[in-house]
PDB file of N, CA and C in Angstrom:
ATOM      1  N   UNK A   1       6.579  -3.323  12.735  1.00  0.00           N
ATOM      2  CA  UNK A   1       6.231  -4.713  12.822  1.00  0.00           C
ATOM      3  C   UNK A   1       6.221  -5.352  11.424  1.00  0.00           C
ATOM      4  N   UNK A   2       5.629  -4.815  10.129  1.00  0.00           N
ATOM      5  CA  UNK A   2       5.806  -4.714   8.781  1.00  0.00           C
ATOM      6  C   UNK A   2       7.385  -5.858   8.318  1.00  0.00           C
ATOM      7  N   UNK A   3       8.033  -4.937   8.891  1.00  0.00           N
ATOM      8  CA  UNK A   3       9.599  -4.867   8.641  1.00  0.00           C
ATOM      9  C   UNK A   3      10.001  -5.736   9.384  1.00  0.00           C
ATOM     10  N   UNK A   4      10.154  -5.836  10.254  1.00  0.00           N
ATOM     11  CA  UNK A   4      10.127  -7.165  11.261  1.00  0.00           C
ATOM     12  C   UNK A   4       9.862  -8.599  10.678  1.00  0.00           C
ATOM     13  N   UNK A   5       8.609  -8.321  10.292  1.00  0.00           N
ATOM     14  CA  UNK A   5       8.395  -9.735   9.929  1.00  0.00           C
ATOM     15  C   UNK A   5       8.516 -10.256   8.622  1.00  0.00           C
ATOM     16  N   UNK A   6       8.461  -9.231   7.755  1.00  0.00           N
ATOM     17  CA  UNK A   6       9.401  -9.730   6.362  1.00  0.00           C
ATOM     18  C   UNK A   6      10.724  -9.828   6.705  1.00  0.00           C
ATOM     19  N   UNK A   7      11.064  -9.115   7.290  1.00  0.00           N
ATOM     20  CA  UNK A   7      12.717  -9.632   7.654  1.00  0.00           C
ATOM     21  C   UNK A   7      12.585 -11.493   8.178  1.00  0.00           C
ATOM     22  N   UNK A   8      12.064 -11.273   9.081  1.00  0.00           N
ATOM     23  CA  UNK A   8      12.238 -12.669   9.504  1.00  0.00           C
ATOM     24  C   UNK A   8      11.826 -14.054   8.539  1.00  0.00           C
ATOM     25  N   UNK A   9      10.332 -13.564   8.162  1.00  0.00           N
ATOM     26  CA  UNK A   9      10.076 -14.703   7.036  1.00  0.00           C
ATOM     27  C   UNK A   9       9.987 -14.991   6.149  1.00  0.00           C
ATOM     28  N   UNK A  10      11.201 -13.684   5.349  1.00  0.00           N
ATOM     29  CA  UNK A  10      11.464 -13.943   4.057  1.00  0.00           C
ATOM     30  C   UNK A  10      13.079 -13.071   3.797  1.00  0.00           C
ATOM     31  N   UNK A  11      13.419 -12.861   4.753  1.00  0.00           N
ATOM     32  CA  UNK A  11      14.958 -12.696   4.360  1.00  0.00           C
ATOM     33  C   UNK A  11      15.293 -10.907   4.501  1.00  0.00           C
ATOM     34  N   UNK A  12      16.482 -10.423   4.589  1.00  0.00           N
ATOM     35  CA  UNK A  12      16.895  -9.485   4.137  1.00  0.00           C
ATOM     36  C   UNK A  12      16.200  -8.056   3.093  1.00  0.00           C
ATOM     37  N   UNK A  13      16.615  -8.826   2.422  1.00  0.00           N
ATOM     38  CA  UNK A  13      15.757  -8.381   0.575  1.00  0.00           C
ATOM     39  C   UNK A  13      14.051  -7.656   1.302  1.00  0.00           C
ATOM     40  N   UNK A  14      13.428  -8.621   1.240  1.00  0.00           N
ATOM     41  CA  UNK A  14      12.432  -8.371   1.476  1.00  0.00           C
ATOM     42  C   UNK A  14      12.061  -7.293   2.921  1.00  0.00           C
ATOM     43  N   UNK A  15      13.097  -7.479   3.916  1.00  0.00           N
ATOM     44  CA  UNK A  15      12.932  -6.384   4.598  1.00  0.00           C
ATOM     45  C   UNK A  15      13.298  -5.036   4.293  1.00  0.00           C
ATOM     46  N   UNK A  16      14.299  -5.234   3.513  1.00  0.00           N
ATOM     47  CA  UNK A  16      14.401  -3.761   2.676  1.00  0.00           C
ATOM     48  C   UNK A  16      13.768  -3.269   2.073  1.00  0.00           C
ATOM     49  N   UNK A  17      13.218  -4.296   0.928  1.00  0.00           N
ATOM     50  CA  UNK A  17      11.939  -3.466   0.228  1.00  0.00           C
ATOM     51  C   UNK A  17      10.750  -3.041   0.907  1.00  0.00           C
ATOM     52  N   UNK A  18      10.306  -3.346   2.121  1.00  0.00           N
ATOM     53  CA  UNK A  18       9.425  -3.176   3.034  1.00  0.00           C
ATOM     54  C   UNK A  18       9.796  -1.516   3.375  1.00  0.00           C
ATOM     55  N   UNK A  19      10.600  -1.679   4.060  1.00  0.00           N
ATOM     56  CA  UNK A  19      11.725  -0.174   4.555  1.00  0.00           C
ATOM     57  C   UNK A  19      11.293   0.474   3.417  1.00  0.00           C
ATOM     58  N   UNK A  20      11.434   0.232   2.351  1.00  0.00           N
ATOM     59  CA  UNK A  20      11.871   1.071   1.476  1.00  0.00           C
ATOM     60  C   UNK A  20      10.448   1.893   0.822  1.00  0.00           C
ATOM     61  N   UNK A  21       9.500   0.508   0.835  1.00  0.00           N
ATOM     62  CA  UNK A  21       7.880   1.355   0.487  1.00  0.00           C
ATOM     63  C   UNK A  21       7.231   2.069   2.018  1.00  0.00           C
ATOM     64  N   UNK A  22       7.607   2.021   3.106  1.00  0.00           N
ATOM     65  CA  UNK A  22       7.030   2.354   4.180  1.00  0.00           C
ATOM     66  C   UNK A  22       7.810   4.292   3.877  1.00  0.00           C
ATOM     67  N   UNK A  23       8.859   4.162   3.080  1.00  0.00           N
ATOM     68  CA  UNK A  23      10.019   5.298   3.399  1.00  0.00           C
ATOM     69  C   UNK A  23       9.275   6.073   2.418  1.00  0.00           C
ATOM     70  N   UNK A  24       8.754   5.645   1.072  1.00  0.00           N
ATOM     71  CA  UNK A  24       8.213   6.205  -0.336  1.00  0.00           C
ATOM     72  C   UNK A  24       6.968   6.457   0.222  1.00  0.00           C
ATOM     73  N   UNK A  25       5.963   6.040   0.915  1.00  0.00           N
ATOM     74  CA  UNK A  25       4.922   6.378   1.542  1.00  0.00           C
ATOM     75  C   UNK A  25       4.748   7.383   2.622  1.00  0.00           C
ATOM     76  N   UNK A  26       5.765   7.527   3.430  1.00  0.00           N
ATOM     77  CA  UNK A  26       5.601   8.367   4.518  1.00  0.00           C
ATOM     78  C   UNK A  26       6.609  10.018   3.383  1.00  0.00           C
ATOM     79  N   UNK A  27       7.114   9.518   2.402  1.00  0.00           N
ATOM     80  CA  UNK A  27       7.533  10.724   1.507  1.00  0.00           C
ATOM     81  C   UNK A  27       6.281  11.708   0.375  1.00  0.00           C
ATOM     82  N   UNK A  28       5.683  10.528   0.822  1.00  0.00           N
ATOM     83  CA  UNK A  28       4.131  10.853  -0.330  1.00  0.00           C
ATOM     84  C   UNK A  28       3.361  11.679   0.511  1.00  0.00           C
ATOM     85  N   UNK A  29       3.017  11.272   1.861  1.00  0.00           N
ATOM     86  CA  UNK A  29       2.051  12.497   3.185  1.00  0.00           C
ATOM     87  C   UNK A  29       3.078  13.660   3.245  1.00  0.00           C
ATOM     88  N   UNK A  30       4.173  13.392   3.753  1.00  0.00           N
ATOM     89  CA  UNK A  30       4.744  14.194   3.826  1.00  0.00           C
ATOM     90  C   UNK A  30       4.723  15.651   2.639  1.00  0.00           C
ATOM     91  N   UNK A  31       5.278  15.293   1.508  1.00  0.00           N
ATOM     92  CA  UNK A  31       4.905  16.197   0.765  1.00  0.00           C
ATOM     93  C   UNK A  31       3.668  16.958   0.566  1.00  0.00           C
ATOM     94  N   UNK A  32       2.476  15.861   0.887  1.00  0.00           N
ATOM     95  CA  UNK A  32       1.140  16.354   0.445  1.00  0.00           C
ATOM     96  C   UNK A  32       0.738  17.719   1.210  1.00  0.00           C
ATOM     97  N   UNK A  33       1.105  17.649   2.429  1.00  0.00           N
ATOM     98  CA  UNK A  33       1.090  18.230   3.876  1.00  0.00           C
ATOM     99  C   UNK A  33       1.730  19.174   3.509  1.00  0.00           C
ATOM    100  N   UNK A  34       3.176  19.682   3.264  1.00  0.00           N
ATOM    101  CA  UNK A  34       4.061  20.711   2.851  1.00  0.00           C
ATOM    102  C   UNK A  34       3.371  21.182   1.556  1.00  0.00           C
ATOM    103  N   UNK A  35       2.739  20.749   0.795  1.00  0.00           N
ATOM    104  CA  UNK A  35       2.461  21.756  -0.479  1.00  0.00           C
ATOM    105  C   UNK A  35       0.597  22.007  -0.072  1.00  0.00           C
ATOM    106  N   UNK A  36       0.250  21.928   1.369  1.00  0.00           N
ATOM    107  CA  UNK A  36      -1.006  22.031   2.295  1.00  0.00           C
ATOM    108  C   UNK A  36      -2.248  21.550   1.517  1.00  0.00           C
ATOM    109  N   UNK A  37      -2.242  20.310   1.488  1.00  0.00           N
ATOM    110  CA  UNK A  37      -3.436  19.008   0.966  1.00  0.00           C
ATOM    111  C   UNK A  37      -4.113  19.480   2.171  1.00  0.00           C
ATOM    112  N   UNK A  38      -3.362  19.554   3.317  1.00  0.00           N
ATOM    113  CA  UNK A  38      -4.823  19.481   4.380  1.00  0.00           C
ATOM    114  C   UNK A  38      -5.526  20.522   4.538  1.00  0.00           C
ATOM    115  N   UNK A  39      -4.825  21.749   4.003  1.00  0.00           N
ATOM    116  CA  UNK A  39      -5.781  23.039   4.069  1.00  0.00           C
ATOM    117  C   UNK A  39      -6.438  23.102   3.395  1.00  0.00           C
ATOM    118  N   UNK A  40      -6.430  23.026   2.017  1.00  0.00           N
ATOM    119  CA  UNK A  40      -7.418  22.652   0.892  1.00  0.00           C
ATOM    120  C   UNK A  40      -8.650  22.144   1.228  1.00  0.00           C
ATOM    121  N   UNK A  41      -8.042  20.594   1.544  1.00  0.00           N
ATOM    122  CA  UNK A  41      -9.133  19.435   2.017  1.00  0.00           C
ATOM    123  C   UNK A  41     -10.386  20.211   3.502  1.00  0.00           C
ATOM    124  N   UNK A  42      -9.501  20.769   4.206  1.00  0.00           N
ATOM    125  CA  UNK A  42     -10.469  21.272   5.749  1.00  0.00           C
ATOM    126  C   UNK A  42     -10.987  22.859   5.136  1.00  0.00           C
ATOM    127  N   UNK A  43     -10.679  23.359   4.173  1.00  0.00           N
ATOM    128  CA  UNK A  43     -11.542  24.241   3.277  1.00  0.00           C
ATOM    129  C   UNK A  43     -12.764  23.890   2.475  1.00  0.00           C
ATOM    130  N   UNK A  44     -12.313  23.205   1.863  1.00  0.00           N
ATOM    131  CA  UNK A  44     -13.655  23.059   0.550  1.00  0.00           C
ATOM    132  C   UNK A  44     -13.764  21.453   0.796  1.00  0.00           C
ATOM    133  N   UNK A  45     -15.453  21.663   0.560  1.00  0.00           N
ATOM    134  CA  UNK A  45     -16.021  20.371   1.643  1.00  0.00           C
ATOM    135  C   UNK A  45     -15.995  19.590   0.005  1.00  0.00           C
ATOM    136  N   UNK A  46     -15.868  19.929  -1.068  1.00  0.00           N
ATOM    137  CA  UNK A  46     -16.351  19.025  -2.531  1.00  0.00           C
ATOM    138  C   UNK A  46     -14.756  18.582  -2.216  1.00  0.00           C
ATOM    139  N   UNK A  47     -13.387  19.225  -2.210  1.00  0.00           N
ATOM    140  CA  UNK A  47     -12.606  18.196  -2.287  1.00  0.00           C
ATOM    141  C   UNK A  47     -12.194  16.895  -0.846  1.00  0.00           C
ATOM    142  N   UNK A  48     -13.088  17.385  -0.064  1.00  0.00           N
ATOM    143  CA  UNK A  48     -12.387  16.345   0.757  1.00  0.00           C
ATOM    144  C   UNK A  48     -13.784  14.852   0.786  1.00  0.00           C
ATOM    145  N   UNK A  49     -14.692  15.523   0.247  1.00  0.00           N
ATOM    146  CA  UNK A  49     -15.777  14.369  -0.717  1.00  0.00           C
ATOM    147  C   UNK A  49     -15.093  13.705  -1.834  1.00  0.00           C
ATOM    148  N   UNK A  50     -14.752  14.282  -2.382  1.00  0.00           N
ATOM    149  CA  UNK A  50     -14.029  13.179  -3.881  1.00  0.00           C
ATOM    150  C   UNK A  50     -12.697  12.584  -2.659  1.00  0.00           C
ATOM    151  N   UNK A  51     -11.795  13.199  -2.008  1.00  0.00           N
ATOM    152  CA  UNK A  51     -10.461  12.077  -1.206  1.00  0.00           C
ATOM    153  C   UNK A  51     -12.010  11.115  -0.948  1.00  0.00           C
ATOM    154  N   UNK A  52     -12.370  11.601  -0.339  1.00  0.00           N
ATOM    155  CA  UNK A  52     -13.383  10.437   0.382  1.00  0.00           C
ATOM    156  C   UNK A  52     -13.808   9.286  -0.457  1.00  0.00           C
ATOM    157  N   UNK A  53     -14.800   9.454  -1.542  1.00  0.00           N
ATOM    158  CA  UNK A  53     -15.109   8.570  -2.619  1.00  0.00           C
ATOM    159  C   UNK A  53     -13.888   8.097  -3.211  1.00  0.00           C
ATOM    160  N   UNK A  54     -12.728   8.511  -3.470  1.00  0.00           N
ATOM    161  CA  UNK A  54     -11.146   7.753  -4.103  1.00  0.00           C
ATOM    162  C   UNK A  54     -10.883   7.328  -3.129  1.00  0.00           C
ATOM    163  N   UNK A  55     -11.021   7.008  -1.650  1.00  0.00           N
ATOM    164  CA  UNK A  55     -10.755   6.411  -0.397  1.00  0.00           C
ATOM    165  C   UNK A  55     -11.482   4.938  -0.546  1.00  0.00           C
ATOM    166  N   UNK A  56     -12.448   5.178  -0.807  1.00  0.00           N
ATOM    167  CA  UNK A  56     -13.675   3.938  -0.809  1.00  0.00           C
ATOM    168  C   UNK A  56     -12.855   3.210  -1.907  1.00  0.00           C
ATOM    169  N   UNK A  57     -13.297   3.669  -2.994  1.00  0.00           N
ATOM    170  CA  UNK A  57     -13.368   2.954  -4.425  1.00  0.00           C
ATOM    171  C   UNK A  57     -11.800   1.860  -3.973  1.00  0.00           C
ATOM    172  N   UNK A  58     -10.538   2.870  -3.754  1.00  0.00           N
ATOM    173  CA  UNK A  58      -9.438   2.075  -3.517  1.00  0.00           C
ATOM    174  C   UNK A  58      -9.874   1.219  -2.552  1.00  0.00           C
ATOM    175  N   UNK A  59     -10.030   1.350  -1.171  1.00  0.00           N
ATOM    176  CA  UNK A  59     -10.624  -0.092  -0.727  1.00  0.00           C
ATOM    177  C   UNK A  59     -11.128  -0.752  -0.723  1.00  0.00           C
ATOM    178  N   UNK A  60     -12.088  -0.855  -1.847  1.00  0.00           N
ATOM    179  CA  UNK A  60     -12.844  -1.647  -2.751  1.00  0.00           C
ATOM    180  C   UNK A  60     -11.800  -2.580  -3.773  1.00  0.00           C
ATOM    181  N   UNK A  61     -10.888  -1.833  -4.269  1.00  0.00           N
ATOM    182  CA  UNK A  61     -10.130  -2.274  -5.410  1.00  0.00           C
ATOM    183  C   UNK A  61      -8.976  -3.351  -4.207  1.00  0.00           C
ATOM    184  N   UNK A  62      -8.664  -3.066  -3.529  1.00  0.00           N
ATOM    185  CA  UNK A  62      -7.531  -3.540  -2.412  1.00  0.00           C
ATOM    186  C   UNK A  62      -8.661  -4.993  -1.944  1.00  0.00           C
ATOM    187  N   UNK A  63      -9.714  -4.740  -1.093  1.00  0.00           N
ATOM    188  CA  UNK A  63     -10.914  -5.785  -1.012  1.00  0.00           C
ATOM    189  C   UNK A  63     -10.639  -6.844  -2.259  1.00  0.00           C
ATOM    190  N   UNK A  64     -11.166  -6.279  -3.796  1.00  0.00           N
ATOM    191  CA  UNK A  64     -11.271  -7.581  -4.221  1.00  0.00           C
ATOM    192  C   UNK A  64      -9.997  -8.242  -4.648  1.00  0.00           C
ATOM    193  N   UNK A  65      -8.612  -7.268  -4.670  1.00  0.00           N
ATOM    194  CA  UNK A  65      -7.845  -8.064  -5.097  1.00  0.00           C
ATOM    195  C   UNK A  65      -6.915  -9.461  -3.938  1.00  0.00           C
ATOM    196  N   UNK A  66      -7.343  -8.794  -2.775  1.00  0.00           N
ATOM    197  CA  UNK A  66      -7.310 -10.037  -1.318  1.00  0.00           C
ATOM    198  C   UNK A  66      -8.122 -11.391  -1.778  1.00  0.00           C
ATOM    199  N   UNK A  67      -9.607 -10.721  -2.272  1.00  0.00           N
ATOM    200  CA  UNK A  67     -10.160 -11.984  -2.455  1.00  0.00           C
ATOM    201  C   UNK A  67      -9.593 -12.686  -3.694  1.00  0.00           C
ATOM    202  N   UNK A  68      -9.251 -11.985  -4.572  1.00  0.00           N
ATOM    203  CA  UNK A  68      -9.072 -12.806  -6.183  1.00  0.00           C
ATOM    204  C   UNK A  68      -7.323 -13.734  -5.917  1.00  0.00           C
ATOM    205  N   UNK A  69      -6.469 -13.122  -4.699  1.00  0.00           N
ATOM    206  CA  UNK A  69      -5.220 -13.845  -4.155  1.00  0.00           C
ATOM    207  C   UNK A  69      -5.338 -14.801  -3.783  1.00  0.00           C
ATOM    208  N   UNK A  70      -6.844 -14.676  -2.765  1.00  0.00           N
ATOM    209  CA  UNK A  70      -6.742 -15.860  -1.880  1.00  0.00           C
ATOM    210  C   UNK A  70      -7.637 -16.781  -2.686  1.00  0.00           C
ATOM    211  N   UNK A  71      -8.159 -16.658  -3.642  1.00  0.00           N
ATOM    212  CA  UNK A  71      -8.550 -17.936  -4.504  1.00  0.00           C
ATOM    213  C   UNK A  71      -7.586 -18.315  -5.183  1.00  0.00           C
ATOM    214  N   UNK A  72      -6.454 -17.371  -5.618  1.00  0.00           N
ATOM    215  CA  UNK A  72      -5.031 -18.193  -6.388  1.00  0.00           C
ATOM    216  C   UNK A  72      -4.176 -18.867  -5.958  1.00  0.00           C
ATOM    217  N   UNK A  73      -4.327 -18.347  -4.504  1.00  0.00           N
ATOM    218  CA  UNK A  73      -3.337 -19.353  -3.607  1.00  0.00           C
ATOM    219  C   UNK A  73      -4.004 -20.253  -3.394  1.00  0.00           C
ATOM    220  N   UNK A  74      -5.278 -20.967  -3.322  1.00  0.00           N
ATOM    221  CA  UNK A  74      -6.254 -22.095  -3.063  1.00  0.00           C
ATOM    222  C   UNK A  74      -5.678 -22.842  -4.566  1.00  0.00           C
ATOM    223  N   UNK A  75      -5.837 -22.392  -5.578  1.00  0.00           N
ATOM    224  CA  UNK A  75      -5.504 -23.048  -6.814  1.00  0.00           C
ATOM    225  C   UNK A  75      -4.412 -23.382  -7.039  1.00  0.00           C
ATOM    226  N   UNK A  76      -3.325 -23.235  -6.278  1.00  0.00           N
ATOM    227  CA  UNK A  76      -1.896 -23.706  -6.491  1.00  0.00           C
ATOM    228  C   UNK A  76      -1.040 -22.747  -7.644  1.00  0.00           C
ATOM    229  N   UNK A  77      -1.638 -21.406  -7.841  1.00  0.00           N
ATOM    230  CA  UNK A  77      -0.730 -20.746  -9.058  1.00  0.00           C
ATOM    231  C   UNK A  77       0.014 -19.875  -8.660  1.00  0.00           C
ATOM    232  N   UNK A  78       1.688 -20.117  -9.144  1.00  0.00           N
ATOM    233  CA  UNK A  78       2.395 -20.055  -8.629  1.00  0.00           C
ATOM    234  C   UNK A  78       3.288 -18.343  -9.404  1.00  0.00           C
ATOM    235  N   UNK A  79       3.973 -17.374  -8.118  1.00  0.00           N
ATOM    236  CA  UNK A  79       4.041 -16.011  -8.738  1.00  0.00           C
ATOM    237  C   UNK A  79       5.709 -15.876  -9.058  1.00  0.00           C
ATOM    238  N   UNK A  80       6.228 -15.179  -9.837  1.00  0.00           N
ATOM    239  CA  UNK A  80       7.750 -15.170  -9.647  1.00  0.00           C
ATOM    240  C   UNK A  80       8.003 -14.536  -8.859  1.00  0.00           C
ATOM    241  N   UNK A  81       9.409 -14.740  -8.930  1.00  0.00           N
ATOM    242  CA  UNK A  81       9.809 -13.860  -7.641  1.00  0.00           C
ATOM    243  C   UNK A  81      10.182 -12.340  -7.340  1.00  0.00           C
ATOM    244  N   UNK A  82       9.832 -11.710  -8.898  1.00  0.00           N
ATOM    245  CA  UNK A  82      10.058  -9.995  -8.940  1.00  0.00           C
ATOM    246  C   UNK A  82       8.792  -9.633  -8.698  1.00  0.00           C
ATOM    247  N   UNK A  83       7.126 -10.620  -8.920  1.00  0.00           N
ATOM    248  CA  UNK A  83       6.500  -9.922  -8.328  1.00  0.00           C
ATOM    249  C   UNK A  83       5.756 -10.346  -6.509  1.00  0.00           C
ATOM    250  N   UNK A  84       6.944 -10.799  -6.445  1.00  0.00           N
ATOM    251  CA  UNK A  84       6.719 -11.195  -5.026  1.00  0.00           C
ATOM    252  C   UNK A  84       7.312  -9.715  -4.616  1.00  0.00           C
ATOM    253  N   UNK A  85       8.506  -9.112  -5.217  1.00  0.00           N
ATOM    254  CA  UNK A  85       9.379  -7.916  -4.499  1.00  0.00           C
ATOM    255  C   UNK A  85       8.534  -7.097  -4.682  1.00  0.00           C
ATOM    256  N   UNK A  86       7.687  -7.034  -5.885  1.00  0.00           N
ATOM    257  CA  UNK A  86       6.555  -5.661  -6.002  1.00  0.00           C
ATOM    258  C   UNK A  86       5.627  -5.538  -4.808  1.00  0.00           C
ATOM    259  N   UNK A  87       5.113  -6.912  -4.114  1.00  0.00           N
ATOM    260  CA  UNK A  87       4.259  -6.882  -3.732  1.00  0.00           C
ATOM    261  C   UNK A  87       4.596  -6.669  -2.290  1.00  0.00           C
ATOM    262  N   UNK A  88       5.972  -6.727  -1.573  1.00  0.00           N
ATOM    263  CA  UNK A  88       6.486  -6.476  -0.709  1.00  0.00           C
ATOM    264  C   UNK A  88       6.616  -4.821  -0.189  1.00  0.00           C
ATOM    265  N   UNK A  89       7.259  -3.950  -1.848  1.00  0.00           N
ATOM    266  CA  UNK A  89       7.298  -2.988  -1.486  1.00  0.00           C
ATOM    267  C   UNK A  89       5.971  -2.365  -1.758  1.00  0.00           C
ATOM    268  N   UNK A  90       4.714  -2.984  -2.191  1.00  0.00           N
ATOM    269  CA  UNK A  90       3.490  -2.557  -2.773  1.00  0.00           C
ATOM    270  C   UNK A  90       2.823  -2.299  -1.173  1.00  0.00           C
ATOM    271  N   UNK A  91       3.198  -3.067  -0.146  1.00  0.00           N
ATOM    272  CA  UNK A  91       2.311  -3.513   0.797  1.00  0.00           C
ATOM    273  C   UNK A  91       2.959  -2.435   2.292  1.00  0.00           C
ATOM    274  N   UNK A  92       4.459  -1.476   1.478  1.00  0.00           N
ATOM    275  CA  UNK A  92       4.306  -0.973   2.516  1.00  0.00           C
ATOM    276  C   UNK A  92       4.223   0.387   1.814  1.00  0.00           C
ATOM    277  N   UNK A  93       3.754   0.764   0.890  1.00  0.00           N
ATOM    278  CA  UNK A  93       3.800   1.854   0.186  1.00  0.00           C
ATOM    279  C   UNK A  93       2.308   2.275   0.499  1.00  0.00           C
ATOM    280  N   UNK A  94       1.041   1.384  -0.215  1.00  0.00           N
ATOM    281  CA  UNK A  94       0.211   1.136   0.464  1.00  0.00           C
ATOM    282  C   UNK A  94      -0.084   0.250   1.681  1.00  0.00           C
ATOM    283  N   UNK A  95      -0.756   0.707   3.069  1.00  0.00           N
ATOM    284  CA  UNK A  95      -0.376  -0.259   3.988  1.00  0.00           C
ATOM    285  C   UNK A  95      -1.246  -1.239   3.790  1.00  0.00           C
ATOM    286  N   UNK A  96      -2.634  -0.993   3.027  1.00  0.00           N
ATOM    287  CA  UNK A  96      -3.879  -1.913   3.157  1.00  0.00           C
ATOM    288  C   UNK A  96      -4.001  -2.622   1.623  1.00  0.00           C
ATOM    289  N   UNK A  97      -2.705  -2.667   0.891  1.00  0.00           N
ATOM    290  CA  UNK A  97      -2.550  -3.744  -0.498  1.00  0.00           C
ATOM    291  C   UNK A  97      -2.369  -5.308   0.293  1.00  0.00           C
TER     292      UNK A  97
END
């Protein structure tokens, strides 16, 4: 749906780069899984406490930067357009940027 709708309301381009961070993201689990992150993690209860606390903190960091956007877009300040592409492929790399 991601992909879909950058395709539609912003062109081509932007659906690719979508594709393209959804593709770099599902390459990032993937690996984690093959070199066994999850055995580790369902072993030892201290590392799957720190994923946990680096879980938070990032959605904390993702939280305020929504809010600090949506006061820039209230202010009229205006972004170029390479980091419009960052933020395209930012948003499917991470899904919750």
């Amino acid at each position: 749906m991601y992909i879909v709708g950058r395709s539609s309301s912003q062109g081509l381009r932007a659906g690719a780069l979508a594709a393209l961070g959804i593709g770099a993201g599902a390459l990032v689990h993937v690996t984690a899984a093959a070199l066994g992150l999850s055995a580790i993690l369902s072993a030892s209860a201290t590392a799957f406490t720190v994923v946990k606390f680096v879980g938070a903190a990032y959605l904390l960091y993702v939280g305020v930067g929504l809010i600090r956007s949506s006061v820039a877009e209230s202010a009229g300040t205006v972004t170029d357009n390479r980091s419009l592409s960052l933020g395209v492929f930012l948003q499917g790399f991470f899904p919750t940027y």
